[in-house]
Protein backbone atom coordinates (compact mmCIF):
# COMPACT_ATOMS: atom_id res chain seq x y z
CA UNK A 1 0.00 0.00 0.00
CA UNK A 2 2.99 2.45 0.61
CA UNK A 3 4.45 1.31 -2.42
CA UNK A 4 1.53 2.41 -3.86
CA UNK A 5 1.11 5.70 -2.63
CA UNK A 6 4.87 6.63 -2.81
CA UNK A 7 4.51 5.77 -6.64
CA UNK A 8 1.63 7.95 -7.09
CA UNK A 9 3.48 10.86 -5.55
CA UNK A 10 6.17 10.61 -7.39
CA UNK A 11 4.14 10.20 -10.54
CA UNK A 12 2.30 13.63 -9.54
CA UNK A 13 5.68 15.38 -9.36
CA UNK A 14 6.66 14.17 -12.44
CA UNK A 15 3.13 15.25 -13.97
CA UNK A 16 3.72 18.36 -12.12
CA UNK A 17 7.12 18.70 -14.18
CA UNK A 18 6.04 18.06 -16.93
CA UNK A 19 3.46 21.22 -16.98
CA UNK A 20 6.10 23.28 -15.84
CA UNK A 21 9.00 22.10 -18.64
CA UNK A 22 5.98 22.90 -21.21
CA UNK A 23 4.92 26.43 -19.54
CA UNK A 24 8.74 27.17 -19.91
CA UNK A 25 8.97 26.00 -23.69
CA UNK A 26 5.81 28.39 -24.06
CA UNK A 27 7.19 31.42 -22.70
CA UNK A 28 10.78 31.52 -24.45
CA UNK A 29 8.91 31.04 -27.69
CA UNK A 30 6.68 34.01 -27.00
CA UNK A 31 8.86 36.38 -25.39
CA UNK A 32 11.01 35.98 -28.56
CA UNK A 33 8.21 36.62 -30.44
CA UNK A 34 7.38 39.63 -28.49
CA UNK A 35 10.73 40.76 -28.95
CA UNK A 36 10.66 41.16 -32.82
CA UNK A 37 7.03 42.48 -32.42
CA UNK A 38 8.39 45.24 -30.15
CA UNK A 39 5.69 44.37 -27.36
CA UNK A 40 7.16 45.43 -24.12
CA UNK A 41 4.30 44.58 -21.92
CA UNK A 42 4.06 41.54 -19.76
CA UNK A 43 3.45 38.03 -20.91
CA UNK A 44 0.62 37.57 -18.46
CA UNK A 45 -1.91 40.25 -18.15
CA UNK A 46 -5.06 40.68 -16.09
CA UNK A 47 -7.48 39.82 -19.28
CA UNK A 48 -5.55 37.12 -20.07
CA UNK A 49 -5.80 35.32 -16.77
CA UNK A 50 -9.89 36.01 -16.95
CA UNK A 51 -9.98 34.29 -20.25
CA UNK A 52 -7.72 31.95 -19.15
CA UNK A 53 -10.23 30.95 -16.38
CA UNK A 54 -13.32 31.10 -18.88
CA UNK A 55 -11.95 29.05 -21.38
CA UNK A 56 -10.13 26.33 -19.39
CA UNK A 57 -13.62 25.63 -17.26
CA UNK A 58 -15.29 25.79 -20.85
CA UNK A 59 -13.11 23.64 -21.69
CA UNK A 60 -13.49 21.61 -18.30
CA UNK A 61 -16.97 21.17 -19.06
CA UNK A 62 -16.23 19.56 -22.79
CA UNK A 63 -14.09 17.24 -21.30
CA UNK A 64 -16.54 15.80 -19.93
CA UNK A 65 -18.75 14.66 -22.96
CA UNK A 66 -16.75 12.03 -23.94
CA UNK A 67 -17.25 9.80 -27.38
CA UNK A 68 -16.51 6.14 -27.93
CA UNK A 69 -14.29 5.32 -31.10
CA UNK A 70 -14.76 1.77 -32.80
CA UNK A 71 -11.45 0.98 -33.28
CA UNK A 72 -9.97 1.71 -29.68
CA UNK A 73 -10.76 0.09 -26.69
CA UNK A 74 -13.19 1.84 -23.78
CA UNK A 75 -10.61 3.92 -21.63
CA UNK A 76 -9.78 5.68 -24.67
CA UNK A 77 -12.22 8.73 -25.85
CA UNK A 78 -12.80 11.16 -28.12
CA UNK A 79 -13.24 14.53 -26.68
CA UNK A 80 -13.48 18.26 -27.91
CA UNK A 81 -11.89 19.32 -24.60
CA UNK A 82 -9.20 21.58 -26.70
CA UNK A 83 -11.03 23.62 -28.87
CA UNK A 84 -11.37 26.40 -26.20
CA UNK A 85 -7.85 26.16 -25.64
CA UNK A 86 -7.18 26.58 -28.98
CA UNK A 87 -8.93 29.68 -29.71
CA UNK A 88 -7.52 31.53 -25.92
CA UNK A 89 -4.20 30.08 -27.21
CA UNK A 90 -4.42 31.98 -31.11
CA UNK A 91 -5.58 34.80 -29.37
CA UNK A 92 -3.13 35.49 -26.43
CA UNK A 93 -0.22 32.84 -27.13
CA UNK A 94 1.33 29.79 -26.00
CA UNK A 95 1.79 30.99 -22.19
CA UNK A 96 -2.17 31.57 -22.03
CA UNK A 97 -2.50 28.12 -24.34
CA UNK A 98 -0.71 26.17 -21.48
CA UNK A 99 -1.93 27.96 -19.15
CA UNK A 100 -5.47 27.10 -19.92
CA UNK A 101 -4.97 23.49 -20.51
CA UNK A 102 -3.78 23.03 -16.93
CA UNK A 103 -6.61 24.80 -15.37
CA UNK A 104 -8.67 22.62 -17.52
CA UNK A 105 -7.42 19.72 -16.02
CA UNK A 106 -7.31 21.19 -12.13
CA UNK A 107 -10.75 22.11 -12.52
CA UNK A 108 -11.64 18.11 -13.87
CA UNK A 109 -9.68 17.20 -11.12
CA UNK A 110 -11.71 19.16 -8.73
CA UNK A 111 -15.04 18.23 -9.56
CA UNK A 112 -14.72 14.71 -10.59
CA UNK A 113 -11.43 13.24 -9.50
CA UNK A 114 -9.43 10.41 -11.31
CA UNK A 115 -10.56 7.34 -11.95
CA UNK A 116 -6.96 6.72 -13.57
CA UNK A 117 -4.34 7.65 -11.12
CA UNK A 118 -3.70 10.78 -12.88
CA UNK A 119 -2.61 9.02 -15.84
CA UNK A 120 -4.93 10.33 -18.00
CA UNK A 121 -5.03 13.87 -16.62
CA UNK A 122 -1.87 13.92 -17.67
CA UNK A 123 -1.84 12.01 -21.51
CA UNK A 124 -4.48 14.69 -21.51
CA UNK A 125 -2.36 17.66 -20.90
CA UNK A 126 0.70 16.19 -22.71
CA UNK A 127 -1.03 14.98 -25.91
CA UNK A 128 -2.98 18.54 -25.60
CA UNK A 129 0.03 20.60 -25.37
CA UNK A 130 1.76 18.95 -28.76
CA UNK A 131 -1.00 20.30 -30.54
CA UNK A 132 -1.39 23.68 -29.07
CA UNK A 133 2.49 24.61 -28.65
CA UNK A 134 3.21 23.69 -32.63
CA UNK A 135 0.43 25.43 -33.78
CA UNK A 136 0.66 29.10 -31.64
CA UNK A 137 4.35 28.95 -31.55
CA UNK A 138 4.08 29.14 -35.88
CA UNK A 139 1.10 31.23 -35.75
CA UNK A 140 2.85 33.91 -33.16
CA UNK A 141 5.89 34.38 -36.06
CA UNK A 142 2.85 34.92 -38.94
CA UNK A 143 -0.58 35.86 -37.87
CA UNK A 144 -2.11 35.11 -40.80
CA UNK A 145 -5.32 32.32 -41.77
CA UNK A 146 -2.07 30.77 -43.71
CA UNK A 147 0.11 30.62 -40.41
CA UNK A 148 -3.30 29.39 -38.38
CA UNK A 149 -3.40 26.81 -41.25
CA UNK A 150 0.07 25.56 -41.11
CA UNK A 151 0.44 25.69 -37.38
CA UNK A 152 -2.79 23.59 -37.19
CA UNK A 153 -1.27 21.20 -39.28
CA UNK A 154 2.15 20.99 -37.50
CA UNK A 155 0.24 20.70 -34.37
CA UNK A 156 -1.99 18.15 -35.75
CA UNK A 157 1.05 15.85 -37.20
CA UNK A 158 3.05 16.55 -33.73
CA UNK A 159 0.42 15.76 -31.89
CA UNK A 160 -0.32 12.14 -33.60
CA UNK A 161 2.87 11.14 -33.53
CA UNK A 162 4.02 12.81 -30.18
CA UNK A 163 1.23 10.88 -28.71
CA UNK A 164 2.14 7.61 -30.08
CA UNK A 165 5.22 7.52 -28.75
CA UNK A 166 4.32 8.97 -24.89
CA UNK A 167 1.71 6.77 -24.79
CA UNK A 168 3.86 3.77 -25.73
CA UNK A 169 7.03 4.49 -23.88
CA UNK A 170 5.67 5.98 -20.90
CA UNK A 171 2.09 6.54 -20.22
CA UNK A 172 0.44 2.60 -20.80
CA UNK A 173 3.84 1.20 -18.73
CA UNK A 174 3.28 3.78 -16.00
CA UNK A 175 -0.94 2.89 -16.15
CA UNK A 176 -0.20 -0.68 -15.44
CA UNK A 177 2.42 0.00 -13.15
CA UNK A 178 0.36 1.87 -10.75
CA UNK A 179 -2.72 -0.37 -11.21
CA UNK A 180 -0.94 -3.66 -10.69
CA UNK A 181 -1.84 -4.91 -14.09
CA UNK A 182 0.39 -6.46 -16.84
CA UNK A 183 0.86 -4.57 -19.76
CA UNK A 184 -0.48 -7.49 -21.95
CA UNK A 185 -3.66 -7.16 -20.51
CA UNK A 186 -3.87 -3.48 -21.82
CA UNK A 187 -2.49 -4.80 -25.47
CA UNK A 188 -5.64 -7.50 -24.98
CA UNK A 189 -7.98 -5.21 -24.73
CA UNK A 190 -6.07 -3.38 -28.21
CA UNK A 191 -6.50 -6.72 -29.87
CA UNK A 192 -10.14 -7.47 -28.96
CA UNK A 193 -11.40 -4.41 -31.21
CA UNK A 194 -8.43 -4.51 -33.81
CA UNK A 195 -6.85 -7.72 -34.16
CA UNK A 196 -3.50 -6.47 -35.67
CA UNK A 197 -2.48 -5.39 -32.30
CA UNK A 198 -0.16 -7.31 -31.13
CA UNK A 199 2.36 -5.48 -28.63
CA UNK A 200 2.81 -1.82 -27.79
CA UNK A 201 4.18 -0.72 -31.01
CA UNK A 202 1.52 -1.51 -32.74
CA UNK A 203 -1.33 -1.02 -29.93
CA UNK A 204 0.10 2.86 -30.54
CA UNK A 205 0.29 2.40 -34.43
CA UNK A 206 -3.27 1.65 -34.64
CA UNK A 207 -5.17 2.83 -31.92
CA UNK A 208 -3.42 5.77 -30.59
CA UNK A 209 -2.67 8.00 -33.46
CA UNK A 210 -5.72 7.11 -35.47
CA UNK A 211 -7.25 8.57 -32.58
CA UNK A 212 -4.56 11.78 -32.48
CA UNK A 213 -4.63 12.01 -36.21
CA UNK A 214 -8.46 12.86 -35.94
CA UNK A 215 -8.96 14.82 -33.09
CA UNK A 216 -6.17 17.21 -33.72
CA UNK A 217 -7.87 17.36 -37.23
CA UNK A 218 -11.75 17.71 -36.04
CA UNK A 219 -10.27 20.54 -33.38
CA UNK A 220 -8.20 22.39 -36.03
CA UNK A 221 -11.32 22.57 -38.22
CA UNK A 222 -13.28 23.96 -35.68
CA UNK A 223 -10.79 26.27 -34.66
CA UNK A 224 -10.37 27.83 -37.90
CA UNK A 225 -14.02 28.03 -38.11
CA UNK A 226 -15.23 29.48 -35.25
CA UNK A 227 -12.32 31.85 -34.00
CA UNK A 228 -13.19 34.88 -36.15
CA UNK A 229 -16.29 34.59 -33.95
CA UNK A 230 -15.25 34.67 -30.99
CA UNK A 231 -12.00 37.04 -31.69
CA UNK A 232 -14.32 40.76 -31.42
CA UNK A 233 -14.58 39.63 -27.70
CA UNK A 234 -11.29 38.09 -27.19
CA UNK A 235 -10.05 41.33 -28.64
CA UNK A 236 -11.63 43.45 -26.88
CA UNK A 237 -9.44 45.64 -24.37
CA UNK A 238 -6.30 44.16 -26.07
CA UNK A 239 -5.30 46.40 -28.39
CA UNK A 240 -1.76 45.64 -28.08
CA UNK A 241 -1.24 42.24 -30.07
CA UNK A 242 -2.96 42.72 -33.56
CA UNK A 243 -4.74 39.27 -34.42
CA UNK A 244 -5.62 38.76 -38.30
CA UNK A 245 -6.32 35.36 -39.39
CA UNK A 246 -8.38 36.68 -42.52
CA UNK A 247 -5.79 37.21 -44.64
């Protein structure tokens, strides 16, 4: 039992890490950015950290309508959890992007726990983050519907194959780890709705980043859509950073 809980501690820290290394990545990125803009105001400012509170328990609440896919087993779902995140992240950067997606997931945590040991809060956050850092982190350097476009596509590809790999190397080792099971069982349940799983590779290779490959698709879509209407209020009071994906 202290084994247990001594694991899960340490797994928390290294979740906890994790958010961290990423808010880092995110702020570099968009500090140089503001540099060659000539912005001299503060990354963080008080409208950001409203939307940032807006959108990540919008984005709390989308996380949990979750959608079965046929060709993955149960414990893995399709949700729209990140379109919020993408839109506050277009619209104020990768700082507010990261910074969303983890109050997204303190706020699920908060109101309905984890049922997986935190695993999947954080293949959540991780898998979330590949998408939004590629795709603001281009679109910062050319705010354009072309740089939206490509950044939503680099985010897309990262996050499929990002994803793949975290999930295979680390996240289904460290699930059965701190459930007690064997990692064969997981691959079972793989097999059982795709029969050309037959180890971790290809448990990834045909569940996991069909699964990435779409989302990050579905969400860029609706991204692209939708954020010229919500950008008149996102804009509002922040007349500092000039967003213009209609060109």
């Amino acid at each position: 039992m202290l084994t247990a809980v001594i694991n899960n501690l340490v797994f928390v820290a290294e979740f906890l890490g994790i958010v961290f290394a990423t808010f880092v990545v995110a702020f570099i990125f968009e500090k140089i950015a503001n540099d060659r803009s000539g912005y001299i105001g503060p990354v963080i400012t008080t409208q950001k950290i409203a939307m940032i509170g807006i959108f990540g328990a919008i984005s709390t609440i989308l996380m949990m309508f979750e959608f079965p896919l046929p060709f993955a087993p149960t414990f893995y779902k399709l949700d729209f959890s990140e379109l919020p995140v993408m839109i506050v992240t277009f619209a104020f950067g990768p700082v507010a992007g990261v910074l969303t997606e983890f109050v997204k997931i303190l706020l699920k945590v908060m109101f309905k726990s984890t049922s997986t040991a935190f695993v999947g809060e954080l293949a959540n956050f991780c898998v979330g983050a590949s998408l939004i850092l590629p795709s603001s982190i281009i679109y910062i350097f050319n705010k354009t519907r072309k740089g939206a476009l490509i950044g939503s596509i680099a985010g897309t590809i990262t996050m499929t194959v990002f994803g793949s790999v975290f999930n295979a190397v680390y996240l289904l080792p460290k699930f059965a780890q701190l459930f007690g099971m064997d990692l064969s069982s997981i691959i079972g349940m793989g097999s059982t709705v795709n029969p050309a799983v037959s180890n971790i590779q290809t448990f990834a290779l045909m569940i996991v980043a069909p699964m990435n490959l779409l989302k990050g698709t579905l969400v860029s879509i609706l991204t692209i859509v939708l954020y010229k209407k919500f950008s008149p209020v996102l804009k509002n009071g922040n007349a500092f950073r000039e967003v213009n994906m209609a060109k």
